[in-house]
PDB file of N, CA and C in Angstrom:
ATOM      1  N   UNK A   1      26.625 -81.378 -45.651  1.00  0.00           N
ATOM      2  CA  UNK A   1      27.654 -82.409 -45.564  1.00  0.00           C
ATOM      3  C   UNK A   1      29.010 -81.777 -45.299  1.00  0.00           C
ATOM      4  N   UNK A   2      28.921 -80.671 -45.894  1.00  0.00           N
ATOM      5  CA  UNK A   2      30.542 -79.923 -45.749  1.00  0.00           C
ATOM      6  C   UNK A   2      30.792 -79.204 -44.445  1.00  0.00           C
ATOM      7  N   UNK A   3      29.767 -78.989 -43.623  1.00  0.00           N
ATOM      8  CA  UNK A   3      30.344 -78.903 -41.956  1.00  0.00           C
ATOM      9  C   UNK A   3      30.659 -80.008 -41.401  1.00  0.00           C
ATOM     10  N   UNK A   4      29.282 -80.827 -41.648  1.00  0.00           N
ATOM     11  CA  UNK A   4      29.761 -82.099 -40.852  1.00  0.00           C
ATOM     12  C   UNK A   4      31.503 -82.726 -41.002  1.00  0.00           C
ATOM     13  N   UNK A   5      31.732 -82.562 -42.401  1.00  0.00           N
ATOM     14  CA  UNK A   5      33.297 -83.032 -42.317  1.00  0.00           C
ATOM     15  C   UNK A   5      34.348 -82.278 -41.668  1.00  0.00           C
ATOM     16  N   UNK A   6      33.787 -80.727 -41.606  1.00  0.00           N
ATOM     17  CA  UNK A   6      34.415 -79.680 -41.242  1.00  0.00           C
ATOM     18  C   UNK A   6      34.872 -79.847 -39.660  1.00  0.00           C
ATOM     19  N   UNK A   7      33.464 -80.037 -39.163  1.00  0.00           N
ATOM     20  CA  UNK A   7      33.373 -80.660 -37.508  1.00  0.00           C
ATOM     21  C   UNK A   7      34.197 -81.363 -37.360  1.00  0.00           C
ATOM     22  N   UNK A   8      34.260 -82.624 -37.994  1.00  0.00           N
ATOM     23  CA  UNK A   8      34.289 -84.028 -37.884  1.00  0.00           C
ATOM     24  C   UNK A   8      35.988 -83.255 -37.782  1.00  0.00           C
ATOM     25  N   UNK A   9      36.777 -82.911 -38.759  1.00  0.00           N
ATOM     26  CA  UNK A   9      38.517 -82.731 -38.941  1.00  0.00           C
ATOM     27  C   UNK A   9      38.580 -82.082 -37.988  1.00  0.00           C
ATOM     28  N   UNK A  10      38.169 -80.557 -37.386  1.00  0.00           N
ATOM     29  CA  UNK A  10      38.280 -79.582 -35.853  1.00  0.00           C
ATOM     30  C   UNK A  10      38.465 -81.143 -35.265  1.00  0.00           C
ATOM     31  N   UNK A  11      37.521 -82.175 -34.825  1.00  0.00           N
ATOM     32  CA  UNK A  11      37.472 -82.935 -33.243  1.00  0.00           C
ATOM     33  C   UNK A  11      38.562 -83.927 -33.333  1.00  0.00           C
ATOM     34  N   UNK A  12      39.050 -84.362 -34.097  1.00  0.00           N
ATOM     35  CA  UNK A  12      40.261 -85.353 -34.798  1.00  0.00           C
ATOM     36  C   UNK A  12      41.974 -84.774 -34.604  1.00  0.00           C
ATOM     37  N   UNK A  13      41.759 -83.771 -34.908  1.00  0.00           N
ATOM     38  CA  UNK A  13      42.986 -82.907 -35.423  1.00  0.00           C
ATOM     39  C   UNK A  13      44.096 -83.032 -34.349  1.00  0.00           C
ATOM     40  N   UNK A  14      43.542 -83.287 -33.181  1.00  0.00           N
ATOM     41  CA  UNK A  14      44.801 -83.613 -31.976  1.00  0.00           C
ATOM     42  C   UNK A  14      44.752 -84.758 -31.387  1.00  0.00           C
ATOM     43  N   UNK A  15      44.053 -85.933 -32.067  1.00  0.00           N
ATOM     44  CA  UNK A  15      44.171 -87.598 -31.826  1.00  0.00           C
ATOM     45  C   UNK A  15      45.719 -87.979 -32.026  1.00  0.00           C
ATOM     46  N   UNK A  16      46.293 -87.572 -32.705  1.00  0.00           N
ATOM     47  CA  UNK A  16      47.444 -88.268 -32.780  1.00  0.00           C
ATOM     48  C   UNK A  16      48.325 -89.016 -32.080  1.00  0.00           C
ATOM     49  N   UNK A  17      49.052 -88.042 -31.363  1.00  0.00           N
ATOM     50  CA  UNK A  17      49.487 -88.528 -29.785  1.00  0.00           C
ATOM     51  C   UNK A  17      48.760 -89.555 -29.138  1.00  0.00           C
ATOM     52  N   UNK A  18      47.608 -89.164 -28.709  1.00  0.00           N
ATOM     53  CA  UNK A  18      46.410 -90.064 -27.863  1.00  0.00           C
ATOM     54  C   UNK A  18      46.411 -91.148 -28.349  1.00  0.00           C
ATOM     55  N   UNK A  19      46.532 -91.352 -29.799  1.00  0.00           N
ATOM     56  CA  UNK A  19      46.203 -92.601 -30.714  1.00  0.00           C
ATOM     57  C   UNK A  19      47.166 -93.460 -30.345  1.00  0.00           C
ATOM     58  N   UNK A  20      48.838 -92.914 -30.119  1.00  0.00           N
ATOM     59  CA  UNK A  20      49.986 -93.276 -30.057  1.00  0.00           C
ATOM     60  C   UNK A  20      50.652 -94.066 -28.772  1.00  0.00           C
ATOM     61  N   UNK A  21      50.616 -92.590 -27.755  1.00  0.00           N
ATOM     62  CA  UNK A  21      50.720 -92.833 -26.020  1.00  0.00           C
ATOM     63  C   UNK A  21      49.086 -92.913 -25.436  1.00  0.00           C
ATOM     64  N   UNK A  22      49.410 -94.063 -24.888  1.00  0.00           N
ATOM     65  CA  UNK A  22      48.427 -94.047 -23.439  1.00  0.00           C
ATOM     66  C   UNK A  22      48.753 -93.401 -22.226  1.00  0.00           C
ATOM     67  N   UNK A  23      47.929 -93.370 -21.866  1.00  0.00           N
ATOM     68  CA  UNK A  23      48.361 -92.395 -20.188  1.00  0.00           C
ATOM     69  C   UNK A  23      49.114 -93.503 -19.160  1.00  0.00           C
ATOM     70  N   UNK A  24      50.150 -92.962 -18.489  1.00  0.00           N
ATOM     71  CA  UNK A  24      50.841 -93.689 -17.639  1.00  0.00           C
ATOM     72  C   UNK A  24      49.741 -94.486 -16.451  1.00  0.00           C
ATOM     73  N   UNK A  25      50.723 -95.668 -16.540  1.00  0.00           N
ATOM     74  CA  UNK A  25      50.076 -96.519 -15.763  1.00  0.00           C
ATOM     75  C   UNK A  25      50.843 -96.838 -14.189  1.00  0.00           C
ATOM     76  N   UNK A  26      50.856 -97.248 -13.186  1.00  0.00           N
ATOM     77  CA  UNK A  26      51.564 -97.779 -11.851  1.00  0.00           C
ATOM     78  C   UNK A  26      51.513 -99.026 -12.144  1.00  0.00           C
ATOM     79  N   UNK A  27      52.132 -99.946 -12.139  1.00  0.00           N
ATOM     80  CA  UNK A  27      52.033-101.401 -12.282  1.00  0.00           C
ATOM     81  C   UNK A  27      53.368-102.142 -11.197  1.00  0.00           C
ATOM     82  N   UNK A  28      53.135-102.149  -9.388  1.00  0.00           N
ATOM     83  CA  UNK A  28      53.970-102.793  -8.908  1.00  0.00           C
ATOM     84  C   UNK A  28      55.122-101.818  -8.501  1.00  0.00           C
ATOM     85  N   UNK A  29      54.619-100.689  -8.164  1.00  0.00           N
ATOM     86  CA  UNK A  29      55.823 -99.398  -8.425  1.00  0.00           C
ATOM     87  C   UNK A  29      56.516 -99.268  -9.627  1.00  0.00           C
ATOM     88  N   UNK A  30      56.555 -99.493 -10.666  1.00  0.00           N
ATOM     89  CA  UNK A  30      56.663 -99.239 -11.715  1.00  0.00           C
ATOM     90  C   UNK A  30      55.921 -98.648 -12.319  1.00  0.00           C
ATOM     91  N   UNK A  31      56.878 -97.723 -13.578  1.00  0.00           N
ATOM     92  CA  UNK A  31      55.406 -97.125 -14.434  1.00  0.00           C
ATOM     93  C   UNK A  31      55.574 -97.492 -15.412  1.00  0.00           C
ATOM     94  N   UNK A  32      54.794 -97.141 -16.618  1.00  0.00           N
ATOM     95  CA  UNK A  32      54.549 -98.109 -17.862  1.00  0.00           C
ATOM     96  C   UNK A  32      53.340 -96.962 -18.684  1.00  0.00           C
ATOM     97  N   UNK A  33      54.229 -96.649 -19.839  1.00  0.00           N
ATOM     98  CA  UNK A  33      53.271 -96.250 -20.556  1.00  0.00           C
ATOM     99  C   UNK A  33      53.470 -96.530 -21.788  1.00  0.00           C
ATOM    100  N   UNK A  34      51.743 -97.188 -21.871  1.00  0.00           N
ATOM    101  CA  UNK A  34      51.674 -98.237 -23.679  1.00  0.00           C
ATOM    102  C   UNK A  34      52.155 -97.302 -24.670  1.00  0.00           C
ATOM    103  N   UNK A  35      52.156 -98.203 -26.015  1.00  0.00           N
ATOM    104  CA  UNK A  35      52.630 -97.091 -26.997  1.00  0.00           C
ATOM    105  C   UNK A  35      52.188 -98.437 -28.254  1.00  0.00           C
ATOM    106  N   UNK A  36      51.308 -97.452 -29.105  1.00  0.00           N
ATOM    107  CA  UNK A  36      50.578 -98.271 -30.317  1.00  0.00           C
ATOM    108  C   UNK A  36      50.597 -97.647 -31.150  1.00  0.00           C
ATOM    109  N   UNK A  37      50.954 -98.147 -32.724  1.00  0.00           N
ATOM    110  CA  UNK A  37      50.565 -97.325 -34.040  1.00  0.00           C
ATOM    111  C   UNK A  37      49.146 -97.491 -34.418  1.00  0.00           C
ATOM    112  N   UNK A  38      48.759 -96.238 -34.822  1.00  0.00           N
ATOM    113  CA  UNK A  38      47.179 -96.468 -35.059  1.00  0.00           C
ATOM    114  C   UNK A  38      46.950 -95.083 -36.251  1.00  0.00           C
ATOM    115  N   UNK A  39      45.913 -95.799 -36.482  1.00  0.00           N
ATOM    116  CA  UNK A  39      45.472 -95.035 -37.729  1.00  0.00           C
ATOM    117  C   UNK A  39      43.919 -95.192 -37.886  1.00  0.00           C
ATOM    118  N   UNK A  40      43.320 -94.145 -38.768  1.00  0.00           N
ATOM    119  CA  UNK A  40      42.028 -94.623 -38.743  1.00  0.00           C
ATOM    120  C   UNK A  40      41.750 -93.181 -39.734  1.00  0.00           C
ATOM    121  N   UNK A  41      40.128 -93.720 -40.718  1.00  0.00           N
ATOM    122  CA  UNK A  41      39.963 -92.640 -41.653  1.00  0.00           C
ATOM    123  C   UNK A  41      38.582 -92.711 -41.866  1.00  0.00           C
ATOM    124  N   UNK A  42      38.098 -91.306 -42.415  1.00  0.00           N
ATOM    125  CA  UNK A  42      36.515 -91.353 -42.433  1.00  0.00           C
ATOM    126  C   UNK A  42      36.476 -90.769 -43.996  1.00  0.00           C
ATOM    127  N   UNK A  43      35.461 -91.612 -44.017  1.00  0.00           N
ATOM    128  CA  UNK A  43      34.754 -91.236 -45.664  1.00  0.00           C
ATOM    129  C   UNK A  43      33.456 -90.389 -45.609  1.00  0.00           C
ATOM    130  N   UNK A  44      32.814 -89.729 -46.460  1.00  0.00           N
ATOM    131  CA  UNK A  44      31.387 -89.485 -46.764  1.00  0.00           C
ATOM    132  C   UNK A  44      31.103 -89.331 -48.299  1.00  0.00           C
ATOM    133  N   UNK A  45      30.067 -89.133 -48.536  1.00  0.00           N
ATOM    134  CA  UNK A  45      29.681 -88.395 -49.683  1.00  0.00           C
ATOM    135  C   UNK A  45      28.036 -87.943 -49.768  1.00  0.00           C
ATOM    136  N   UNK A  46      27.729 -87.878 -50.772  1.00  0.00           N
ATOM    137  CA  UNK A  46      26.177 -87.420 -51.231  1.00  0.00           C
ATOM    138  C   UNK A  46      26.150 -87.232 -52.435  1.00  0.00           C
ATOM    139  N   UNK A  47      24.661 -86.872 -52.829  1.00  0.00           N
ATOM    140  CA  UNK A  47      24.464 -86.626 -54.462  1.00  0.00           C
ATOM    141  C   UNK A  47      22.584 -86.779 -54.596  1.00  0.00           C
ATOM    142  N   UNK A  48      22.862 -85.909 -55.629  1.00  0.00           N
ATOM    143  CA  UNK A  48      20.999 -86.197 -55.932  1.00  0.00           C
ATOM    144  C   UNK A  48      21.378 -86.496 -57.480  1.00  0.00           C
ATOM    145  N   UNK A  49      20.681 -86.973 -57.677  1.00  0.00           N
ATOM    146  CA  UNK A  49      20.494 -87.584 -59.706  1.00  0.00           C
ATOM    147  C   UNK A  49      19.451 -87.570 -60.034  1.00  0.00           C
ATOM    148  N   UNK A  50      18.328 -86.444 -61.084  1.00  0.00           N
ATOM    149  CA  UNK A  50      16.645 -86.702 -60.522  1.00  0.00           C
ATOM    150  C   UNK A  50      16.653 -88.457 -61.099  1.00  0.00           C
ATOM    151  N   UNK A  51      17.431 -88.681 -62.378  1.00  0.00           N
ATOM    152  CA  UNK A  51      17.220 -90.234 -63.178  1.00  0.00           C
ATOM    153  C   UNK A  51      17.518 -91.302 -62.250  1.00  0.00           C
ATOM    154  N   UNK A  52      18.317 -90.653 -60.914  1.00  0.00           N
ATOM    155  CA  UNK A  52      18.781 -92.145 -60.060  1.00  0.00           C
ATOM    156  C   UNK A  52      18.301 -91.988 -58.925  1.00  0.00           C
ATOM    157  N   UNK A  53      17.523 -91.172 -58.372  1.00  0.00           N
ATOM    158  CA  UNK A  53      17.184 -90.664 -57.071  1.00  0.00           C
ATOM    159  C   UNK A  53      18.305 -90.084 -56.122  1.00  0.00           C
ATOM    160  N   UNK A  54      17.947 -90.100 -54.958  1.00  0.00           N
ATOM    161  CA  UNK A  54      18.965 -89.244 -54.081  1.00  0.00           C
ATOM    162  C   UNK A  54      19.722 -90.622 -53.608  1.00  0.00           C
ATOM    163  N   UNK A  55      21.027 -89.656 -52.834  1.00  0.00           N
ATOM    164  CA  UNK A  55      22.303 -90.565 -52.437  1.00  0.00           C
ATOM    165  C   UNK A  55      22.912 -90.032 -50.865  1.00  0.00           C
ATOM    166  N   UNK A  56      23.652 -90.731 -50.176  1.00  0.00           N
ATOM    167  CA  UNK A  56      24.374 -90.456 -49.573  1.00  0.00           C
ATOM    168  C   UNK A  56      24.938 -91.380 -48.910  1.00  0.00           C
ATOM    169  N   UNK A  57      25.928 -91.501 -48.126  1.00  0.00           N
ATOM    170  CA  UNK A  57      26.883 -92.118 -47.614  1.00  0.00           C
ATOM    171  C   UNK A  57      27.968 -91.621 -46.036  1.00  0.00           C
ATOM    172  N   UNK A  58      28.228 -92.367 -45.605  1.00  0.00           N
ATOM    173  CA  UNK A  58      29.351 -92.201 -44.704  1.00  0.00           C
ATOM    174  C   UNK A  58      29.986 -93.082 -44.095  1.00  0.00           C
ATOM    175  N   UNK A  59      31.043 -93.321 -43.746  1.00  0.00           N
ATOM    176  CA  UNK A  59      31.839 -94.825 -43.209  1.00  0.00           C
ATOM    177  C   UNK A  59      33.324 -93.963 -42.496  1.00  0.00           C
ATOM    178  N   UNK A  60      33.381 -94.756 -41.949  1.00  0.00           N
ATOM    179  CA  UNK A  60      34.899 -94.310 -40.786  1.00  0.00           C
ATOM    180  C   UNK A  60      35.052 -96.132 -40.280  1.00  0.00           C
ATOM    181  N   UNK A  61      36.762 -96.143 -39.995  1.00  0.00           N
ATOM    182  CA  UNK A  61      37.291 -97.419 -39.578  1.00  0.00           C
ATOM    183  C   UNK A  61      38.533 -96.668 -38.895  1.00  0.00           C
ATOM    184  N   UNK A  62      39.014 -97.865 -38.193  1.00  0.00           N
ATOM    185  CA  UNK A  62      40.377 -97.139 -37.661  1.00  0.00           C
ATOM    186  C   UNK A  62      40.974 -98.543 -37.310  1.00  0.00           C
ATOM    187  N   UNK A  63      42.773 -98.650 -36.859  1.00  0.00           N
ATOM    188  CA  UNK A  63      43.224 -99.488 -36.634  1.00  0.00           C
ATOM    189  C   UNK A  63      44.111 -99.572 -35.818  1.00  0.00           C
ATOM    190  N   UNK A  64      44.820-100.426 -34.508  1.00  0.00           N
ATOM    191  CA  UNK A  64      45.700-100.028 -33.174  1.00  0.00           C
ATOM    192  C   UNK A  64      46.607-101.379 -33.620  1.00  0.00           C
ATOM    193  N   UNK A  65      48.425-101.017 -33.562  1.00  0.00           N
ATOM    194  CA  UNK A  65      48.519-102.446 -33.387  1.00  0.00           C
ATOM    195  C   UNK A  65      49.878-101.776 -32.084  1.00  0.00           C
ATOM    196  N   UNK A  66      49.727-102.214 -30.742  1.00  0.00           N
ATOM    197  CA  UNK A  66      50.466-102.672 -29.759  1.00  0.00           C
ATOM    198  C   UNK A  66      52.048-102.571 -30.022  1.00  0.00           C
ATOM    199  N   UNK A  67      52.856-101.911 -30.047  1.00  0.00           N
ATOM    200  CA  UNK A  67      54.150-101.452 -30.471  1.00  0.00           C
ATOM    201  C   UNK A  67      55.122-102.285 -28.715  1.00  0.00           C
ATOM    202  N   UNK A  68      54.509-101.701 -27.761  1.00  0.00           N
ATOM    203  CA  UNK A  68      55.432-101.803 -26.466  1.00  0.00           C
ATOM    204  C   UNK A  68      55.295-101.235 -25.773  1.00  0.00           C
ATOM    205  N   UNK A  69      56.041-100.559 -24.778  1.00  0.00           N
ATOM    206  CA  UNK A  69      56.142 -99.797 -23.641  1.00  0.00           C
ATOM    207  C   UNK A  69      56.788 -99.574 -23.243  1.00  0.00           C
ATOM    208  N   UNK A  70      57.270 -97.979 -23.017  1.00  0.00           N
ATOM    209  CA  UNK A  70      58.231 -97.396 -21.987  1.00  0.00           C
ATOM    210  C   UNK A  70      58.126 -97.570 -20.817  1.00  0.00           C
ATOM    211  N   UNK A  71      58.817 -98.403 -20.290  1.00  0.00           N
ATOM    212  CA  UNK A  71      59.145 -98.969 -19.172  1.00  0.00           C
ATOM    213  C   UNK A  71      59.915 -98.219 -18.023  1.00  0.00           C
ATOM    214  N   UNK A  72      59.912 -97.306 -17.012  1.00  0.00           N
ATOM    215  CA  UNK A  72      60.496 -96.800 -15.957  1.00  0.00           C
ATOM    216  C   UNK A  72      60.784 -97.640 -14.847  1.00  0.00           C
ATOM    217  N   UNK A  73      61.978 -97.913 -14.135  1.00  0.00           N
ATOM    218  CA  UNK A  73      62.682 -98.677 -13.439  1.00  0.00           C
ATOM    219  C   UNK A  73      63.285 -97.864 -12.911  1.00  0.00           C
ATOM    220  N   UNK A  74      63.444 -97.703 -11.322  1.00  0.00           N
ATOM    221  CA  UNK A  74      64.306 -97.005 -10.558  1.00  0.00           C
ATOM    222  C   UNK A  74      65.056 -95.652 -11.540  1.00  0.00           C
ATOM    223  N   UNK A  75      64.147 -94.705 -11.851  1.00  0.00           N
ATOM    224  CA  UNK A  75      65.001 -93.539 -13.075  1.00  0.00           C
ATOM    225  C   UNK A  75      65.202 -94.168 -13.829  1.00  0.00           C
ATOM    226  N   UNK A  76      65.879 -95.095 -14.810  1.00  0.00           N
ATOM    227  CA  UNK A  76      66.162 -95.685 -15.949  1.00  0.00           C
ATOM    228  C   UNK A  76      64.592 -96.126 -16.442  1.00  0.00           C
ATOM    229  N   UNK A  77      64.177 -95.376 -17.799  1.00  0.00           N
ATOM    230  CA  UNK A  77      63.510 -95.616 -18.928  1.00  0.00           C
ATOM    231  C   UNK A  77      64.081 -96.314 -20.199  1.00  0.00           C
ATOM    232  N   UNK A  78      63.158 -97.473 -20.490  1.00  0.00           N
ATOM    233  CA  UNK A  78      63.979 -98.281 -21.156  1.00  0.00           C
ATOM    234  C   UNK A  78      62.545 -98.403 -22.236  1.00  0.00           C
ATOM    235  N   UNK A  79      62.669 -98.579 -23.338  1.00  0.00           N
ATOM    236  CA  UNK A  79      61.249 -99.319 -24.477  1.00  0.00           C
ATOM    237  C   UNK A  79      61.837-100.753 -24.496  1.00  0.00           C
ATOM    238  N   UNK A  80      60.442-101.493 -24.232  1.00  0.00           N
ATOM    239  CA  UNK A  80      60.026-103.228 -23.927  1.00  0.00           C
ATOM    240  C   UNK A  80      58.874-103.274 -25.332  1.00  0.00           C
ATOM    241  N   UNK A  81      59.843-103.663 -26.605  1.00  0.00           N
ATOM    242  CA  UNK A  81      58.888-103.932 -27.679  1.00  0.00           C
ATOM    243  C   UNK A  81      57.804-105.079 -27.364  1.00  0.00           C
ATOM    244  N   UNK A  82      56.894-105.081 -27.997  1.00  0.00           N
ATOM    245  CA  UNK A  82      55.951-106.273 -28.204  1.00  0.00           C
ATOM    246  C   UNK A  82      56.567-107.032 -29.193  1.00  0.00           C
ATOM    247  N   UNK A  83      57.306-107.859 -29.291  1.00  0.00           N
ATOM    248  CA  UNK A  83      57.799-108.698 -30.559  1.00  0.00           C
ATOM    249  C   UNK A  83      56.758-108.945 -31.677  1.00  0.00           C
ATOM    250  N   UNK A  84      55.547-109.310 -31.342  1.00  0.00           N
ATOM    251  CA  UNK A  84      54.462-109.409 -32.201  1.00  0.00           C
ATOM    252  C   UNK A  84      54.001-107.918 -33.008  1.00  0.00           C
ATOM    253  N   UNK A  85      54.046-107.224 -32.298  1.00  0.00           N
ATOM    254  CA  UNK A  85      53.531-105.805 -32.944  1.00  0.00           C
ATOM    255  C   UNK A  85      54.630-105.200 -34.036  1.00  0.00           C
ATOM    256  N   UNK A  86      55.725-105.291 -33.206  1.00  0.00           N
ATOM    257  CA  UNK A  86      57.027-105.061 -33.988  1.00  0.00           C
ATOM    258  C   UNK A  86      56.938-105.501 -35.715  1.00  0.00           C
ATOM    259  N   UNK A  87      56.965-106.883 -35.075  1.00  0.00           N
ATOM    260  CA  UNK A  87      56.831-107.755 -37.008  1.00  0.00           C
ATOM    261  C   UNK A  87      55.733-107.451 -37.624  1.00  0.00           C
ATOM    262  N   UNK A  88      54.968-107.264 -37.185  1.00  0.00           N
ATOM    263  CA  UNK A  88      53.656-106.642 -38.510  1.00  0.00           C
ATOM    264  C   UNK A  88      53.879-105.745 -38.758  1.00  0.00           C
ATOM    265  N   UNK A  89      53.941-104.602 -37.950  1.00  0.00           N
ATOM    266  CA  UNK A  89      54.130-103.197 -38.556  1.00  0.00           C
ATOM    267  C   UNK A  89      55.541-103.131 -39.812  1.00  0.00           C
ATOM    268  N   UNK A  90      56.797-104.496 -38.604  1.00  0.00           N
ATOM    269  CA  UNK A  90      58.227-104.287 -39.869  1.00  0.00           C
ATOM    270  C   UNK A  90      57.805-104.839 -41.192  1.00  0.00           C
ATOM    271  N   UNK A  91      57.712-106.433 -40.888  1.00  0.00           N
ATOM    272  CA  UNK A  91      57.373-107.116 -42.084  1.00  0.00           C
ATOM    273  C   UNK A  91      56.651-106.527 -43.657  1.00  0.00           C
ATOM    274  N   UNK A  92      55.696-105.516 -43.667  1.00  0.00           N
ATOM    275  CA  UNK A  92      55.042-104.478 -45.008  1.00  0.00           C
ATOM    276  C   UNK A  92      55.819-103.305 -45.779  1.00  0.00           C
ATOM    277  N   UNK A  93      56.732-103.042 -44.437  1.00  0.00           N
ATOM    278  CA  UNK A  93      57.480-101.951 -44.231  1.00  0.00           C
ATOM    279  C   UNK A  93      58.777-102.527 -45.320  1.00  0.00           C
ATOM    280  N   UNK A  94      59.559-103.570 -44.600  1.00  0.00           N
ATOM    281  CA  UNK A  94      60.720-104.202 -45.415  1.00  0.00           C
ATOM    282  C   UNK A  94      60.227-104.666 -46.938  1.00  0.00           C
ATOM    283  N   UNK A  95      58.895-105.224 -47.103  1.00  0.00           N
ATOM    284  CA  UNK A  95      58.712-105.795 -48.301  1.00  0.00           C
ATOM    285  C   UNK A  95      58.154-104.538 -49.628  1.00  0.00           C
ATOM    286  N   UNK A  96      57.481-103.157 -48.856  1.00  0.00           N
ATOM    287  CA  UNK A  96      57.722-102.054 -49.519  1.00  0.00           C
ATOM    288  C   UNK A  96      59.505-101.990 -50.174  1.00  0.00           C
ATOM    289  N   UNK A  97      59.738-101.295 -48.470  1.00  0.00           N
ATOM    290  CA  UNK A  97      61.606-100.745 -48.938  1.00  0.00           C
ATOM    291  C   UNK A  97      62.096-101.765 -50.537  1.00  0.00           C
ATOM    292  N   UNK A  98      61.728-103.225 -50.272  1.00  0.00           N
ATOM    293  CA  UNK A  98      63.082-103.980 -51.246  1.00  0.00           C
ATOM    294  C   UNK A  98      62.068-103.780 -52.410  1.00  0.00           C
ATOM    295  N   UNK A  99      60.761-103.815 -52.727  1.00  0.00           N
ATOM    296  CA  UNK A  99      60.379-103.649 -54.320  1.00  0.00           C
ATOM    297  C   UNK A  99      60.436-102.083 -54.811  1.00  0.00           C
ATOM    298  N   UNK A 100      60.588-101.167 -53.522  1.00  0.00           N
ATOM    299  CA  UNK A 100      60.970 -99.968 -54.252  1.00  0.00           C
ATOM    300  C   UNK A 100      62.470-100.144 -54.395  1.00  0.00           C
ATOM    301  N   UNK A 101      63.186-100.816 -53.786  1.00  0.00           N
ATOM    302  CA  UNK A 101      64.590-100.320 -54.476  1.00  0.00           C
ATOM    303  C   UNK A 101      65.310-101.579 -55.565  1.00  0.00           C
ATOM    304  N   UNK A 102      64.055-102.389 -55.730  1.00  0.00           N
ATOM    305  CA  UNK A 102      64.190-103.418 -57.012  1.00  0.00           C
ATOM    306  C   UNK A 102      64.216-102.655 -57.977  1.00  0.00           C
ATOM    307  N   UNK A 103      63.009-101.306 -58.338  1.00  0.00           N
ATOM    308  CA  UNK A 103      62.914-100.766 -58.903  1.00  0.00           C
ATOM    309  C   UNK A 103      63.721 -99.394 -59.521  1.00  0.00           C
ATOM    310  N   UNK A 104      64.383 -99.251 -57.951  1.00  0.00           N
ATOM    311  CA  UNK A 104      65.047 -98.160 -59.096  1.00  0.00           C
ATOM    312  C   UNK A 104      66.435 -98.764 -59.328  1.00  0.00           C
ATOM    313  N   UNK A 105      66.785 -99.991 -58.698  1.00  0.00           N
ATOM    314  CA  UNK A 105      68.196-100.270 -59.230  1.00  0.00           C
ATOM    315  C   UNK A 105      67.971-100.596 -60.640  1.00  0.00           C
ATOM    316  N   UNK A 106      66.761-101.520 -61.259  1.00  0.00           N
ATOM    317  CA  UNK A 106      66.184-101.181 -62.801  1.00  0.00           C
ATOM    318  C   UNK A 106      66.440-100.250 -63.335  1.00  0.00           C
ATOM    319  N   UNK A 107      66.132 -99.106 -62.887  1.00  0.00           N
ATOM    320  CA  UNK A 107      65.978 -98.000 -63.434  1.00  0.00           C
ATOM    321  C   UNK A 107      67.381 -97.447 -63.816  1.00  0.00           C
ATOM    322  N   UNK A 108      68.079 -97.735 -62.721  1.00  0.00           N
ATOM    323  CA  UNK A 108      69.224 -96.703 -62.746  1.00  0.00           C
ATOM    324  C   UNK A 108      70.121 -97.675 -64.074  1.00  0.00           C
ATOM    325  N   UNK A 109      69.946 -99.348 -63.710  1.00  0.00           N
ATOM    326  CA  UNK A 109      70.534 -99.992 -64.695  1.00  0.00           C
ATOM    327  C   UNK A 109      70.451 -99.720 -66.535  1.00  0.00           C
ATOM    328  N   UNK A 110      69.348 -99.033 -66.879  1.00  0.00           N
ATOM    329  CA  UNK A 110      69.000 -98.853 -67.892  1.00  0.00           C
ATOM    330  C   UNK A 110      69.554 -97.586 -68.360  1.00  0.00           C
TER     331      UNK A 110
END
């Protein structure tokens, strides 16, 4: 099990980017290259128990949400948000920020 994860992190380890930028596109003489937050994670495990019998496991998920695109226009590069992608990713983000700093203005009040 402990190569396989071993493998598994080596083939992953430079997704990032890729996960992020798409490869440029031509669209109309224009170019356009997407741009998405994404994430994604893998689990495993195993086990023998002689009282429970043998075990094992593995699961991986991942997730893309659509951010926008750098947009190229005659030399001028400009980012064209997705309004929709924007607010999900902000919306968790802002409602983190204000209960962590509910909390320490508590804190500091005390």
């Amino acid at each position: 099990m402990a190569d396989f994860v071993l493998e598994l992190a080596d083939k992953v380890a430079g997704v990032g980017v890729r996960t992020s930028y798409a490869d440029k596109v031509q669209l109309g003489g224009v170019d356009v290259v997407p741009v998405a937050l994404g994430a994604y994670g893998f689990g495993g495990g195993s086990g023998s128990a002689p009282e429970q019998g043998e075990g094992s496991g593995g699961g991986g998920g991942g997730w893309s949400v659509p951010l926008g695109a750098y947009v190229s226009r005659g030399g001028d590069v400009r980012f064209e948000p997705n309004i929709l992608g924007v607010l999900i990713v902000a919306i968790p983000f802002i409602a983190v920020t204000g209960k962590a700093l509910k909390l320490i203005i508590r804190a500091l009040k005390k």
